[in-house]
C-alpha atoms as a PDB file:
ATOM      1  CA  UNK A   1     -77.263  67.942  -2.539  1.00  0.00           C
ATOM      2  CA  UNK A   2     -79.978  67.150  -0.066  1.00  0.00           C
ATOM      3  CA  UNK A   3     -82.182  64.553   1.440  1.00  0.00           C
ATOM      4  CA  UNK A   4     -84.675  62.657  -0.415  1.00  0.00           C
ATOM      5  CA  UNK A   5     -87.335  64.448   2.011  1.00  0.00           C
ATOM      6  CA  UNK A   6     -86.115  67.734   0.448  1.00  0.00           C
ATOM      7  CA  UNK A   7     -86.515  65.602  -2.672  1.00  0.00           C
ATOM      8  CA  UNK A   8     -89.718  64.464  -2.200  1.00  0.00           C
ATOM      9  CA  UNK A   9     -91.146  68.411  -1.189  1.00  0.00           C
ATOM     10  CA  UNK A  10     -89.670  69.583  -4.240  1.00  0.00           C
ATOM     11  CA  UNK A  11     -91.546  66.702  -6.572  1.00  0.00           C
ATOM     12  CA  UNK A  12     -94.672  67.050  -4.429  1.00  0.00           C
ATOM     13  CA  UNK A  13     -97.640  68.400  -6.615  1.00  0.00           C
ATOM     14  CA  UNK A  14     -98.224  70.760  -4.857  1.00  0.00           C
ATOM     15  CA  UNK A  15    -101.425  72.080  -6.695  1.00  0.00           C
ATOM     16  CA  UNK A  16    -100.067  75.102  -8.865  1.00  0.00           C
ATOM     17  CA  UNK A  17     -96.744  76.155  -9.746  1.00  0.00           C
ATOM     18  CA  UNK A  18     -96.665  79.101  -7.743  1.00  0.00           C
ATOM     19  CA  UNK A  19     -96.968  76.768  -4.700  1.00  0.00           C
ATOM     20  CA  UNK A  20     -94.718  75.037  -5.832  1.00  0.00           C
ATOM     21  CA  UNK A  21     -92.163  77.674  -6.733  1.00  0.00           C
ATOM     22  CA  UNK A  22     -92.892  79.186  -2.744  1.00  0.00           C
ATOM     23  CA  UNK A  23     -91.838  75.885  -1.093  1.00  0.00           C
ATOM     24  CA  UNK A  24     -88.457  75.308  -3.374  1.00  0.00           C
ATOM     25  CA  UNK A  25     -88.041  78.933  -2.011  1.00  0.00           C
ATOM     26  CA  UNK A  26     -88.662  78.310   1.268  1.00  0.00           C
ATOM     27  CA  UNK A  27     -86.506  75.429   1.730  1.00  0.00           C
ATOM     28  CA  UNK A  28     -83.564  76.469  -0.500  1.00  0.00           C
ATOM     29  CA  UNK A  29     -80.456  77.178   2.130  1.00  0.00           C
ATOM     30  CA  UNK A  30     -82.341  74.579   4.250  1.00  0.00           C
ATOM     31  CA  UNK A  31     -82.498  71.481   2.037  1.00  0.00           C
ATOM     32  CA  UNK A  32     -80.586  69.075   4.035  1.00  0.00           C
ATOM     33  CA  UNK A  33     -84.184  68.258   5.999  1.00  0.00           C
ATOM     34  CA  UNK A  34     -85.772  65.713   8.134  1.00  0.00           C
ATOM     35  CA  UNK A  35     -88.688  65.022   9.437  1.00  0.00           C
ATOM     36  CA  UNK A  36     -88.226  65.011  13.887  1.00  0.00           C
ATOM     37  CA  UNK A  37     -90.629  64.113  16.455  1.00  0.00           C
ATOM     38  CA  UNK A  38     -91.251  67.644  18.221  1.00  0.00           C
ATOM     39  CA  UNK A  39     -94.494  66.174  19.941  1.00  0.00           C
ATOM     40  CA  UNK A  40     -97.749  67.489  19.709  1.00  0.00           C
ATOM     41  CA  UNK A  41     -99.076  70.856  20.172  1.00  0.00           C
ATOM     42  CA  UNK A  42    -100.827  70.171  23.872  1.00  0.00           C
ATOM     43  CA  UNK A  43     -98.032  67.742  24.523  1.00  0.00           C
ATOM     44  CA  UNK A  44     -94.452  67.803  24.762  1.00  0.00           C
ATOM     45  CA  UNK A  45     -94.211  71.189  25.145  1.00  0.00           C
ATOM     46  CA  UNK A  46     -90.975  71.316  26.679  1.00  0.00           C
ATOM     47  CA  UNK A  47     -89.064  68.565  24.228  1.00  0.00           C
ATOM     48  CA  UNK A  48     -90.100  71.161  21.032  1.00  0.00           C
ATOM     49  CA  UNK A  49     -89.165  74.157  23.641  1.00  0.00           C
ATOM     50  CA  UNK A  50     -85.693  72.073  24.096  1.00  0.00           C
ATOM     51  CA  UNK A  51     -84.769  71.689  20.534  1.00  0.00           C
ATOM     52  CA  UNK A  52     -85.609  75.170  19.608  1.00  0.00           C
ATOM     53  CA  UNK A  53     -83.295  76.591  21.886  1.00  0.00           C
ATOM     54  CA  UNK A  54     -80.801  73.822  20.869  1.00  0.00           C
ATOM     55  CA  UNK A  55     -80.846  75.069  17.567  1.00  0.00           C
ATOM     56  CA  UNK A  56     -80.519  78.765  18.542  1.00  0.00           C
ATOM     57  CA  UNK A  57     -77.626  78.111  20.784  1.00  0.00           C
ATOM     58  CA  UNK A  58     -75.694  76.080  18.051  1.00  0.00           C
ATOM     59  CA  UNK A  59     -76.891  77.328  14.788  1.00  0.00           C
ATOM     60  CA  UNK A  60     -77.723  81.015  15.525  1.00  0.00           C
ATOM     61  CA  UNK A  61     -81.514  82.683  13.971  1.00  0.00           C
ATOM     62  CA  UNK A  62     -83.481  80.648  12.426  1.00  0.00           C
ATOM     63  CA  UNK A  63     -83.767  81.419   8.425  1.00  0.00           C
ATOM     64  CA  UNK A  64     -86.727  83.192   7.094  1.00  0.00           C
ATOM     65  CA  UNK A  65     -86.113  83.523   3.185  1.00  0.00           C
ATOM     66  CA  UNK A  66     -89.348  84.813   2.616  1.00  0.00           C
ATOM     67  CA  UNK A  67     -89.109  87.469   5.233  1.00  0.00           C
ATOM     68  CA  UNK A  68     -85.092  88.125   4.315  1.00  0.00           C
ATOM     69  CA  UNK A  69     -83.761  86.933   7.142  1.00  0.00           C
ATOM     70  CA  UNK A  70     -80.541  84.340   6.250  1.00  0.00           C
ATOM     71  CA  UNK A  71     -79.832  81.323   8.655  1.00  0.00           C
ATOM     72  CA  UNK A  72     -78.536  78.105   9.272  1.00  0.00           C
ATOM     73  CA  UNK A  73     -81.736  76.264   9.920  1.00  0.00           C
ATOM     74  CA  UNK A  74     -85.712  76.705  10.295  1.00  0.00           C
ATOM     75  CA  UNK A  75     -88.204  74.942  11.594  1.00  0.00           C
ATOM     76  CA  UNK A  76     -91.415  73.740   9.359  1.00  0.00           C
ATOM     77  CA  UNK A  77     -94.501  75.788  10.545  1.00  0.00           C
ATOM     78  CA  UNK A  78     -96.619  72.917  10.884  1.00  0.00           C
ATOM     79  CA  UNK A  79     -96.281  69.999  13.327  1.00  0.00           C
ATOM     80  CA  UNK A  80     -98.381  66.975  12.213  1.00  0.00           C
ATOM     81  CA  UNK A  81     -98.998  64.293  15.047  1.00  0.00           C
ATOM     82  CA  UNK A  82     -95.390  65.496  16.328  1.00  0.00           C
ATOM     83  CA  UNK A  83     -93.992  65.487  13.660  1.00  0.00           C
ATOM     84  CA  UNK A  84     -92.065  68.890  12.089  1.00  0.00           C
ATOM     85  CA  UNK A  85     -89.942  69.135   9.918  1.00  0.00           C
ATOM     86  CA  UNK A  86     -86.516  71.027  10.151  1.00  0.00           C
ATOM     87  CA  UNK A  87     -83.920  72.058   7.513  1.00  0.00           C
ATOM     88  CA  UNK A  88     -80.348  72.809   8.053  1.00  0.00           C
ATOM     89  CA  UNK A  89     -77.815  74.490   5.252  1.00  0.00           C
ATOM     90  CA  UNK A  90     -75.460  71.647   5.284  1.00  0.00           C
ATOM     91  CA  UNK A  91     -75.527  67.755   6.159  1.00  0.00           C
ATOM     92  CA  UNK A  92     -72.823  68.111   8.984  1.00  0.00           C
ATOM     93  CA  UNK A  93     -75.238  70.612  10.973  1.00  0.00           C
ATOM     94  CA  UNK A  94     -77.960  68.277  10.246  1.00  0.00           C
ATOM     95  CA  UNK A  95     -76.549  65.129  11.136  1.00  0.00           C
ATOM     96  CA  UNK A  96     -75.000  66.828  14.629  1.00  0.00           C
ATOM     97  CA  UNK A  97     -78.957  67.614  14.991  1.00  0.00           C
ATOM     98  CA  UNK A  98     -79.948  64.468  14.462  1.00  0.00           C
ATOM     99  CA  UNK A  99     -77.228  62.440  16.807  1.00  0.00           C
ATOM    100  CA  UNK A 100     -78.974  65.000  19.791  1.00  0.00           C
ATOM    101  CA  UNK A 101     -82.494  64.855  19.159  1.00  0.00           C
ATOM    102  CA  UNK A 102     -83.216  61.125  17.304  1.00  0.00           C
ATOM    103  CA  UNK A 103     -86.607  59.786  18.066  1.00  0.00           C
ATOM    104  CA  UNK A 104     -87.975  58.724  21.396  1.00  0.00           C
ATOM    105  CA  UNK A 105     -88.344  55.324  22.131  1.00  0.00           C
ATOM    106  CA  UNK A 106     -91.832  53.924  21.356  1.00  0.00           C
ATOM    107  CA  UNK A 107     -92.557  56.625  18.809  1.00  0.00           C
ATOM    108  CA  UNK A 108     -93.573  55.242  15.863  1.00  0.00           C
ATOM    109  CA  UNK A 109     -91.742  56.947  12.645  1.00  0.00           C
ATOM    110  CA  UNK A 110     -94.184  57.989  10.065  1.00  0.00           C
ATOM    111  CA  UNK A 111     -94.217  56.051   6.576  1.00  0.00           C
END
């Protein structure tokens, strides 16, 4: 199982099948995913800061599949307007990440 962002990643046309074939790799032991609000780059430096070491503290090293390391979770390695995406290896671990980081009041959720 996973969540219908996994879902949508994996039907994404993502140009070429190799692409394609790199991001169903990437996100494999991470596909219960969701899109957070991390802030931006210049700005809310210390909320992203924050849920890193959240997730270090809880979940252990981040997962790497392309660089062998194993894990519970990863973080995305792009943040777009705030927004990052973060995978976890099973809903429960997810959903505890979600009840302690939901989104900040007056940020708008992307469509």
């Amino acid at each position: 199982m996973s969540t219908p962002l996994h879902q949508r990643m994996l039907a994404f046309d993502h140009g070429n099948a190799e692409c394609a074939a790199l991001m169903e790799r990437v996100w494999r032991d991470t596909p219960w995913m969701v899109d957070v609000y991390s802030g931006g780059y210049s700005r809310d430096r210390d909320r992203e800061h924050s849920i890193l070491m959240w997730c270090y503290e809880q979940f252990g090293e981040q997962c790497s599949v392309i660089h062998g390391r194993s894990g519970r979770w990863q973080r995305g390695s792009a943040t777009i307007d705030g927004w990052t995406w973060f995978g976890f290896s099973t809903e429960a671990e997810m959903k505890a990440f979600v009840d302690r980081w939901p989104t900040p009041k007056g940020v708008s959720v992307p469509q």
